[in-house]
Protein backbone atom coordinates (compact mmCIF):
# COMPACT_ATOMS: atom_id res chain seq x y z
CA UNK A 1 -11.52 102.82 152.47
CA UNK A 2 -13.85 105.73 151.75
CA UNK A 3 -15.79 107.55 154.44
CA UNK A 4 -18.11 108.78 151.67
CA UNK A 5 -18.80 112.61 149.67
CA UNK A 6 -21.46 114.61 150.86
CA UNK A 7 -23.92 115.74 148.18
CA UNK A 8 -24.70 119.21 147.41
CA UNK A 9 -27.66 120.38 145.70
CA UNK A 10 -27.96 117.07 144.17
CA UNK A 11 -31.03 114.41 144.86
CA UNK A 12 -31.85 110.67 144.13
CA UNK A 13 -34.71 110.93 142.43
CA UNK A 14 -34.90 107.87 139.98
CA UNK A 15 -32.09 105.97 141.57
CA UNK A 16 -32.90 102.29 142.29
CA UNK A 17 -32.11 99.76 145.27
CA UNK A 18 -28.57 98.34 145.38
CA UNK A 19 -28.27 94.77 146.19
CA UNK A 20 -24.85 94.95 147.94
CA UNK A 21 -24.56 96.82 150.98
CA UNK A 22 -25.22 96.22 155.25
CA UNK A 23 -25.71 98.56 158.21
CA UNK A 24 -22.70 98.82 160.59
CA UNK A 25 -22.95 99.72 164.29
CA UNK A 26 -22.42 103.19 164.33
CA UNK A 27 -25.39 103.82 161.53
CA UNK A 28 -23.28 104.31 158.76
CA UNK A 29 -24.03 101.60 155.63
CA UNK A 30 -21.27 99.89 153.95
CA UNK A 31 -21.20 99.58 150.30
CA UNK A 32 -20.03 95.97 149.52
CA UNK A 33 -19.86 96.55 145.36
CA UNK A 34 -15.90 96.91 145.50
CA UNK A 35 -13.13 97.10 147.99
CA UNK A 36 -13.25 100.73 148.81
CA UNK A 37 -16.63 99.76 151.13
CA UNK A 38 -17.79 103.40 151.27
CA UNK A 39 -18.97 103.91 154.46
CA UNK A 40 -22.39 106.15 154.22
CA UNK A 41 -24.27 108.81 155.99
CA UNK A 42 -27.85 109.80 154.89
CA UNK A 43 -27.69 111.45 151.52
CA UNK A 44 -23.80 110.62 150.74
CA UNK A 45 -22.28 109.42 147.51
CA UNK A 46 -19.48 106.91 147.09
CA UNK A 47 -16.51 107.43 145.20
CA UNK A 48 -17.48 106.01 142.64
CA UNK A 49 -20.34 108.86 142.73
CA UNK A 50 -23.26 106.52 141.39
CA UNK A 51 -23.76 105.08 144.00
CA UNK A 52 -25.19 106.56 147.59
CA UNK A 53 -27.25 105.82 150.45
CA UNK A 54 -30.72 106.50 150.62
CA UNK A 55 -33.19 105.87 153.01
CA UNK A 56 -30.88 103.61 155.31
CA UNK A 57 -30.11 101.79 151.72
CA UNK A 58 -27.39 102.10 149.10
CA UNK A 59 -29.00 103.02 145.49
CA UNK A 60 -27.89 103.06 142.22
CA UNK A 61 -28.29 106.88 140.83
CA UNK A 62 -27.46 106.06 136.84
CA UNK A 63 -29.96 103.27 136.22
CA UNK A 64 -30.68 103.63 132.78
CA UNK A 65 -28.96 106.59 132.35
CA UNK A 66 -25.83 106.36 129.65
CA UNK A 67 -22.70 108.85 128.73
CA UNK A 68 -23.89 108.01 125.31
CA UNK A 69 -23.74 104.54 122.72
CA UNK A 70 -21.54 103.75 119.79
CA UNK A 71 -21.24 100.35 117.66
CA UNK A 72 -17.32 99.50 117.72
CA UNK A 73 -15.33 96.99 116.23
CA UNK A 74 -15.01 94.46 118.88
CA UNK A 75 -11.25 94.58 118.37
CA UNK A 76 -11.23 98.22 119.78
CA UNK A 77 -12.33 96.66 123.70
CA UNK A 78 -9.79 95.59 122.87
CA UNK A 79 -11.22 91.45 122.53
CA UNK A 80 -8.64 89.52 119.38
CA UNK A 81 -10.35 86.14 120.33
CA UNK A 82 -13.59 87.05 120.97
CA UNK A 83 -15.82 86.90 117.53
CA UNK A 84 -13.84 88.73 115.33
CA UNK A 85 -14.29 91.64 112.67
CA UNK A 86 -17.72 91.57 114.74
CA UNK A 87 -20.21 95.38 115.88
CA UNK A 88 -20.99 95.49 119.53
CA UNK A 89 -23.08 97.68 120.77
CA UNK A 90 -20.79 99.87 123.87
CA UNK A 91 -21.90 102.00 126.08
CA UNK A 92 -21.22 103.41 129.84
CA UNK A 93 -22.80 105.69 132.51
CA UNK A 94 -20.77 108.11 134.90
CA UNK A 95 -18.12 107.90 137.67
CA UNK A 96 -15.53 105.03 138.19
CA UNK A 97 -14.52 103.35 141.34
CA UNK A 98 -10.95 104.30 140.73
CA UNK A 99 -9.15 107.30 140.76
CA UNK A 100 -6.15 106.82 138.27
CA UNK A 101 -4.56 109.91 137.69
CA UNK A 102 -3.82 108.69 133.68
CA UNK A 103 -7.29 107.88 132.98
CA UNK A 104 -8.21 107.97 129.42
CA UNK A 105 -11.58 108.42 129.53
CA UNK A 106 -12.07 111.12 132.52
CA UNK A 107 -14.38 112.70 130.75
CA UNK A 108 -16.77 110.29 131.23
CA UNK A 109 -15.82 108.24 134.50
CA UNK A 110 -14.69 111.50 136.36
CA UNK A 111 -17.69 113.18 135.71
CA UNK A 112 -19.99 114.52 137.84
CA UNK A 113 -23.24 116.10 135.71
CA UNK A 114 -25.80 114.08 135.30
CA UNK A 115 -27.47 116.21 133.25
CA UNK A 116 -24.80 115.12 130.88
CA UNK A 117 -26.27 111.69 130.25
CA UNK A 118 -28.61 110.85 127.39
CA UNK A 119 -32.35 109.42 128.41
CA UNK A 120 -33.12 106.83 129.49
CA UNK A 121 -32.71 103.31 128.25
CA UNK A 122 -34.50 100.59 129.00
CA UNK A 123 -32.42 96.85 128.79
CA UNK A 124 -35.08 96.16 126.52
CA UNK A 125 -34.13 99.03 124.06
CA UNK A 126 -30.62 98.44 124.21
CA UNK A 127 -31.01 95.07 123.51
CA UNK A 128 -33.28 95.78 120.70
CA UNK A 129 -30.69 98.70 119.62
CA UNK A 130 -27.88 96.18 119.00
CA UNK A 131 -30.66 93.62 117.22
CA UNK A 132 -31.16 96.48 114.79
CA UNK A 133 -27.83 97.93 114.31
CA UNK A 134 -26.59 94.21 113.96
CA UNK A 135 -24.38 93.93 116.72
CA UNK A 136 -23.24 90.70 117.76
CA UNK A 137 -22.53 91.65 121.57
CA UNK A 138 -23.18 94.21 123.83
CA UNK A 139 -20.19 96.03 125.59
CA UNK A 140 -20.69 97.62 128.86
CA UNK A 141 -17.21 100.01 129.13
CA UNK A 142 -16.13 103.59 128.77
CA UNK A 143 -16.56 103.61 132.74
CA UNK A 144 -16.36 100.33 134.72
CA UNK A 145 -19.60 98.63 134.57
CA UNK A 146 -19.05 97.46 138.23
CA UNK A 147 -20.17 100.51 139.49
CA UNK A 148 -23.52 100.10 137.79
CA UNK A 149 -23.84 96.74 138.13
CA UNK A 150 -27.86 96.28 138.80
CA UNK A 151 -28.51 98.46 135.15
CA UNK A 152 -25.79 95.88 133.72
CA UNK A 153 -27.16 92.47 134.55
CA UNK A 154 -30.49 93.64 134.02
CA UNK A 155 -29.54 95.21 130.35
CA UNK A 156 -27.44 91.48 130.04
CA UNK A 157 -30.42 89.71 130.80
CA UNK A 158 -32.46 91.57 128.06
CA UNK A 159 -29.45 91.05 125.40
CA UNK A 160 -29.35 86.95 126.34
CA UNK A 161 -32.87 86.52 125.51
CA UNK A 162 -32.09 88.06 121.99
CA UNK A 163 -29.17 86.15 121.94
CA UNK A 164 -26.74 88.92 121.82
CA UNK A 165 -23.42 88.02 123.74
CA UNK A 166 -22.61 90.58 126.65
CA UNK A 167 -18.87 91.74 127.25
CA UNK A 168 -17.58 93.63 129.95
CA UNK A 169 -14.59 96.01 129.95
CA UNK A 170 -13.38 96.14 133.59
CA UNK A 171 -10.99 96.91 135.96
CA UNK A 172 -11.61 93.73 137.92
CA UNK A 173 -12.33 95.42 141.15
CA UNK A 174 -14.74 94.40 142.72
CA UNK A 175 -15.54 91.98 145.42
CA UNK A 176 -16.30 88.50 145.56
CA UNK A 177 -20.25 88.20 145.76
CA UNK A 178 -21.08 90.96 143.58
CA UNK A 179 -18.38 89.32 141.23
CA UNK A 180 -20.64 86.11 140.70
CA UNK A 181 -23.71 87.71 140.04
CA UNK A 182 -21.99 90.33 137.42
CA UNK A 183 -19.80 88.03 135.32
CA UNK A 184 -22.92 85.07 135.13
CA UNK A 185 -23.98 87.58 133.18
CA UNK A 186 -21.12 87.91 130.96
CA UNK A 187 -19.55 86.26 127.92
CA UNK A 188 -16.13 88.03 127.50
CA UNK A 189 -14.28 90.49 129.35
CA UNK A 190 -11.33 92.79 128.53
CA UNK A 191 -9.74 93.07 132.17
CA UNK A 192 -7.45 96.47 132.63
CA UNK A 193 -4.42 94.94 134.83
CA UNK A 194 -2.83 98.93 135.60
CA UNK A 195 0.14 97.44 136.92
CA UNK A 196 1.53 94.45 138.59
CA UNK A 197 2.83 96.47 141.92
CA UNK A 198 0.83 97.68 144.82
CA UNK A 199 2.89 100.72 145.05
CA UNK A 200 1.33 101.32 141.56
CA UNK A 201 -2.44 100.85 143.04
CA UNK A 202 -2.04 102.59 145.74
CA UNK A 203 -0.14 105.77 144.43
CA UNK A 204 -1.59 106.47 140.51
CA UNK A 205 -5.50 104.80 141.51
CA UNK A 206 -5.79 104.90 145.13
CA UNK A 207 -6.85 100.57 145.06
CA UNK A 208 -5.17 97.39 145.82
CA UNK A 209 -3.95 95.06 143.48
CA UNK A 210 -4.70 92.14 145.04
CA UNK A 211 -8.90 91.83 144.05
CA UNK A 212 -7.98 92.47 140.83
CA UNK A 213 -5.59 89.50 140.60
CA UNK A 214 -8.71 87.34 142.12
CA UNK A 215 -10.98 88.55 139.45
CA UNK A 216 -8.51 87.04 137.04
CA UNK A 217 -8.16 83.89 139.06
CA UNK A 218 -11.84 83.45 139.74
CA UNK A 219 -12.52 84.53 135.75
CA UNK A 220 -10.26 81.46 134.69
CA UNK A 221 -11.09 78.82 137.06
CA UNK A 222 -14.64 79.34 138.12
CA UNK A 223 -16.32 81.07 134.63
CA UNK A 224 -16.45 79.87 131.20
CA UNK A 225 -15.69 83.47 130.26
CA UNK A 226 -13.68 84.53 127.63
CA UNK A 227 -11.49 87.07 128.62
CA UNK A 228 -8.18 88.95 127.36
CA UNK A 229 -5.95 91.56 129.64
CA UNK A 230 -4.62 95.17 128.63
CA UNK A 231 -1.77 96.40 130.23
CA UNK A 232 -1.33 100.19 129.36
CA UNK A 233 2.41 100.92 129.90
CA UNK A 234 3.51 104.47 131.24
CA UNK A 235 7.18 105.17 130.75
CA UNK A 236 9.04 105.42 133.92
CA UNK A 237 5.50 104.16 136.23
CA UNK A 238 5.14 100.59 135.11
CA UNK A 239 7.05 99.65 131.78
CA UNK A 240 10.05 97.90 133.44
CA UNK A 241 11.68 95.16 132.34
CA UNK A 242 11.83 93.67 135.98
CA UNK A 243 8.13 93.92 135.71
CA UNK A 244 6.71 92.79 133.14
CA UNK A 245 8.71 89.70 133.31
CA UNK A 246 6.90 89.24 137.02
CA UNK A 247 3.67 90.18 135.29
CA UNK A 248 3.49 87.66 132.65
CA UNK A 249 5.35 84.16 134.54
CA UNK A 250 2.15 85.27 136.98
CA UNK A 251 -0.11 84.93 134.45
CA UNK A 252 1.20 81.97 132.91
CA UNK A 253 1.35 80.72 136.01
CA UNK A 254 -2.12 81.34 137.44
CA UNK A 255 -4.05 81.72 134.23
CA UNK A 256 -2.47 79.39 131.54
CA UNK A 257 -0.71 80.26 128.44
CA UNK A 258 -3.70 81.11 126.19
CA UNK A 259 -5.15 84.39 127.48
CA UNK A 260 -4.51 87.27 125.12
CA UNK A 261 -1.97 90.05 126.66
CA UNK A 262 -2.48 93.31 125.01
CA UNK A 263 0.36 95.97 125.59
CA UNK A 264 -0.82 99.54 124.84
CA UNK A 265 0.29 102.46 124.62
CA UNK A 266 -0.29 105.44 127.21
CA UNK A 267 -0.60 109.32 126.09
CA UNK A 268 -0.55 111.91 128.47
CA UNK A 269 -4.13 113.04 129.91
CA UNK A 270 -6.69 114.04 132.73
CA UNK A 271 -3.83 114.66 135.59
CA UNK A 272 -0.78 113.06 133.96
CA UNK A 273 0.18 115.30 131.30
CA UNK A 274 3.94 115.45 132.24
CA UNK A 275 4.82 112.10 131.15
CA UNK A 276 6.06 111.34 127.18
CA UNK A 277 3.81 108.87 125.01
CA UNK A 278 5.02 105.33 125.24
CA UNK A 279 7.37 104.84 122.38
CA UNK A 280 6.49 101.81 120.18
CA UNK A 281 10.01 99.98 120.97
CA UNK A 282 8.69 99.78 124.72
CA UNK A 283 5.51 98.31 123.65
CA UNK A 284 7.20 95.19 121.70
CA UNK A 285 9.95 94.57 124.22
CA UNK A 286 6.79 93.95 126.57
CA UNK A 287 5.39 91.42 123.46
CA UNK A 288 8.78 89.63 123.41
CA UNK A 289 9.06 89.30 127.15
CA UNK A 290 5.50 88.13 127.07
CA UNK A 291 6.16 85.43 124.39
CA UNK A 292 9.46 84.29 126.07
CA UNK A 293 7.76 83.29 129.12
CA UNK A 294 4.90 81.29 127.42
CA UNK A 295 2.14 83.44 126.28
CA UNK A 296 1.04 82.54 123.06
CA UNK A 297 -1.43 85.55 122.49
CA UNK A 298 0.40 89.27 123.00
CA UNK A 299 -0.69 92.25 121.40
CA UNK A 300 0.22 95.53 121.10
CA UNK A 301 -2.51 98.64 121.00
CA UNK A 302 -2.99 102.63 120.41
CA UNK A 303 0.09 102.28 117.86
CA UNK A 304 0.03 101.41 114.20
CA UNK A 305 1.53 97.87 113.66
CA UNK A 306 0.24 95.23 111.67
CA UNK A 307 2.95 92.72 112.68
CA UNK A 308 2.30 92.82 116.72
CA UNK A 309 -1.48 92.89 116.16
CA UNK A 310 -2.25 90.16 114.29
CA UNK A 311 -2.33 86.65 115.47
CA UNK A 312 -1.03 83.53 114.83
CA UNK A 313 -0.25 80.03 115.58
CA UNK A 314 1.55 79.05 118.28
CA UNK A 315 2.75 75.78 117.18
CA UNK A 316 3.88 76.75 113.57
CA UNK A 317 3.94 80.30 113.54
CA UNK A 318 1.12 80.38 110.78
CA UNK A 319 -0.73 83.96 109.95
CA UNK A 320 -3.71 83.48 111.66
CA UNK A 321 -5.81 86.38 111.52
CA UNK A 322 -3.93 89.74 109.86
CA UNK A 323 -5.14 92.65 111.65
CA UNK A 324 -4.31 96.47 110.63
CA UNK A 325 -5.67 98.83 113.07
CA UNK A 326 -9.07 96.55 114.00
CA UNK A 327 -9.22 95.75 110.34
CA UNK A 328 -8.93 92.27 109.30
CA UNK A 329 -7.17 91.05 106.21
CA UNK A 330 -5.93 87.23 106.59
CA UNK A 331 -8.23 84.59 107.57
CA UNK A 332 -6.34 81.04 107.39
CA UNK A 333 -8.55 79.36 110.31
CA UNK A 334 -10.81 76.51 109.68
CA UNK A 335 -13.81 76.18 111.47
CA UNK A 336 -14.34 73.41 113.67
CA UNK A 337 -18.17 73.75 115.02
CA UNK A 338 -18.38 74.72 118.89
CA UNK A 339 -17.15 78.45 118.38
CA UNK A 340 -13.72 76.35 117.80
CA UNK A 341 -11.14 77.06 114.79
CA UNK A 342 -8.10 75.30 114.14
CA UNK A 343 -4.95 76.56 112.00
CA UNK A 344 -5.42 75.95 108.73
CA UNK A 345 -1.76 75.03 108.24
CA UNK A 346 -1.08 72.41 111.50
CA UNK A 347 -4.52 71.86 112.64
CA UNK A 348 -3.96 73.20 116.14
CA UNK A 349 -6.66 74.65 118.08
CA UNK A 350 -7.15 78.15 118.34
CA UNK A 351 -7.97 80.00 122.08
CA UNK A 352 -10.86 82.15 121.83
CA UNK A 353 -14.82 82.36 120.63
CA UNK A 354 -15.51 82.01 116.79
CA UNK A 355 -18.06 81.47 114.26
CA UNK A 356 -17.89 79.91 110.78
CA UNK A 357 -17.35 83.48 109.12
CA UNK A 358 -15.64 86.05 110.59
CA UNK A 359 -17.44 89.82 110.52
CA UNK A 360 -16.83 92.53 108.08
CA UNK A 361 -17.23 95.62 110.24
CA UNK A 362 -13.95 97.25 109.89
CA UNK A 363 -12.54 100.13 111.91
CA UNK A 364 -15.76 102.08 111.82
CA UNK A 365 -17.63 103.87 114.72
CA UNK A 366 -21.45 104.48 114.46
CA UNK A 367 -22.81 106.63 116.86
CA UNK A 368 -26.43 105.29 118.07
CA UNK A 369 -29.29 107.63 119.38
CA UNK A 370 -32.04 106.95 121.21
CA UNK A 371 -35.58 107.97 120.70
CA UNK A 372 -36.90 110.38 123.83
């Protein structure tokens, strides 16, 4: 639990109501967005730093407000199932609700000046953006979207009525109310599982494993969202054998065989520079324990391999979908209607969301600016 940061020199002018939040007996309000509840005086901030309490209320402080926008490959969130060789549209505010000491974007979710962020844009511009910039989807990532989840449904909202798909790239933490109303909203997700031990949560992000295994549960069994899982593996913190093997029975277990696994590959940043890169070998023992215990779909990611990031059929082995770095070369899928394809070799059904044609887009990243 957080007791809150006291703001200095800082104001709230622009910030909008949050919807999650009640008054406790002692005057402080509780913020009810994630499991920290941040417990508020007048003019405090969270952790996660967006969000603080004003006028006996907790308000959002980066409502429109974004760290900057980019069209991606959609392979990069990273999504392999999810409309592929497709633009989306990303973008993210400030802050995080987590405080992993690996992060590879502190930059953006550590940060603390505002004056940082671009102006503002509307949902309706964004939307509009990715129209023009022919994105297919709109990815809400480089810090969790959780944080700022009022700007995100409202921005998701705007991108459905142009019918551009929204996809979140999450942590998962994030408690259960708030849950429903963000992921209603959403068509995929990418959800970063840090670990699979609370000693991991608890000593490298200051969090609890547990909501984050809900948010997976409650993803497969209550949504019809697509969504695929990254595990980044740090050597020595969370790349065992032991596991990983616990990690993916659970998620055969609890979530099926057909959600993607993607294994990536750590490098040493913000406040964990002492620990080596993850070698490549690490990264495909974690794909071969993955596949031994029943997943069809594991990846590997932030290394150059062609073989453990392309996909293919888990009946007959087929080549599915070649992919070389978010580039696609082979396409043997036939399209069944429904956003379904089957192997072109056995006929079984593929997992994921697809059209008739898959995109073009390539590796390429196109910064986007807004007009003032």
């Amino acid at each position: 639990m957080s007791e809150g940061a006291p703001i200095v020199d800082e104001t709230f002018a622009d910030a909008v109501p949050g919807r999650y939040w009640h008054m406790l007996d002692d005057g402080r309000v509780q913020c009810d967005v994630c499991p920290r509840f941040c417990k508020l005086h007048e003019g405090q901030r969270g952790l996660c730093f967006v969000r603080g309490r004003q006028d006996n209320q907790i308000v959002l402080t980066t409502y429109g407000r974004s760290s900057g926008f980019c069209v991606d490959p959609i392979e990069k969130k990273p999504l392999n199932h999810f409309l592929p060789g497709t633009p989306v549209l990303s973008f993210g505010t400030a802050g995080c609700n987590l405080t992993c000491t690996f992060c590879q974007n502190w930059d953006i979710s550590k940060s603390r000046e505002f004056d940082k962020l671009q102006s503002k844009a509307t949902p309706e511009m964004i939307a509009k953006a990715a129209l023009e910039t022919g994105s297919r989807s709109v990815a809400y990532t480089y810090n969790d979207p959780v944080i700022f989840l009022e700007y995100a449904v409202d921005v998701a909202e705007a991108c459905t009525a142009h019918g551009i798909k929204n996809v979140a790239v999450s942590a998962g933490y994030i408690c259960d109310e708030p849950r429903e109303e963000f992921y209603r909203h959403m068509d995929a997700a990418n959800i970063d599982l840090k670990a699979f031990t609370q000693e991991f949560y608890r000593k490298l992000c200051t969090a609890d494993l547990q909501p984050v295994l809900e948010t997976l549960k409650y993803l497969k069994h209550e949504t019809d969202v697509w969504f695929e899982i990254t595990d980044l593996l740090i050597p020595g913190e969370n790349d065992s054998e032991h596991e990983i093997e616990e990690m993916t029975q659970w998620i055969v277990e609890n979530l099926g065989p057909d959600v993607p696994v993607h294994f990536t590959a750590f490098h040493p940043d913000w406040k964990m520079r002492d620990k080596p890169r993850t070698p490549p070998e690490t990264l495909f023992r974690a794909r071969n324990i993955a596949l031994k215990n029943g997943i069809r779909y594991a990846y590997t990611g932030n290394i150059h391999d062609k073989k453990t990031q392309s996909t293919y059929c888990h009946n007959c082995g087929e080549l599915l979908i070649g992919r070389d770095w978010h580039l696609l070369s082979d396409w043997n899928l036939v399209f069944g209607g429904n956003h379904v394809c089957d192997c072109r070799n056995c006929g079984t059904q593929l997992a994921g969301v697809f059209e008739e044609e898959h995109g073009n887009w390539g590796r390429k990243r196109a910064p986007v600016r807004f007009r003032a």
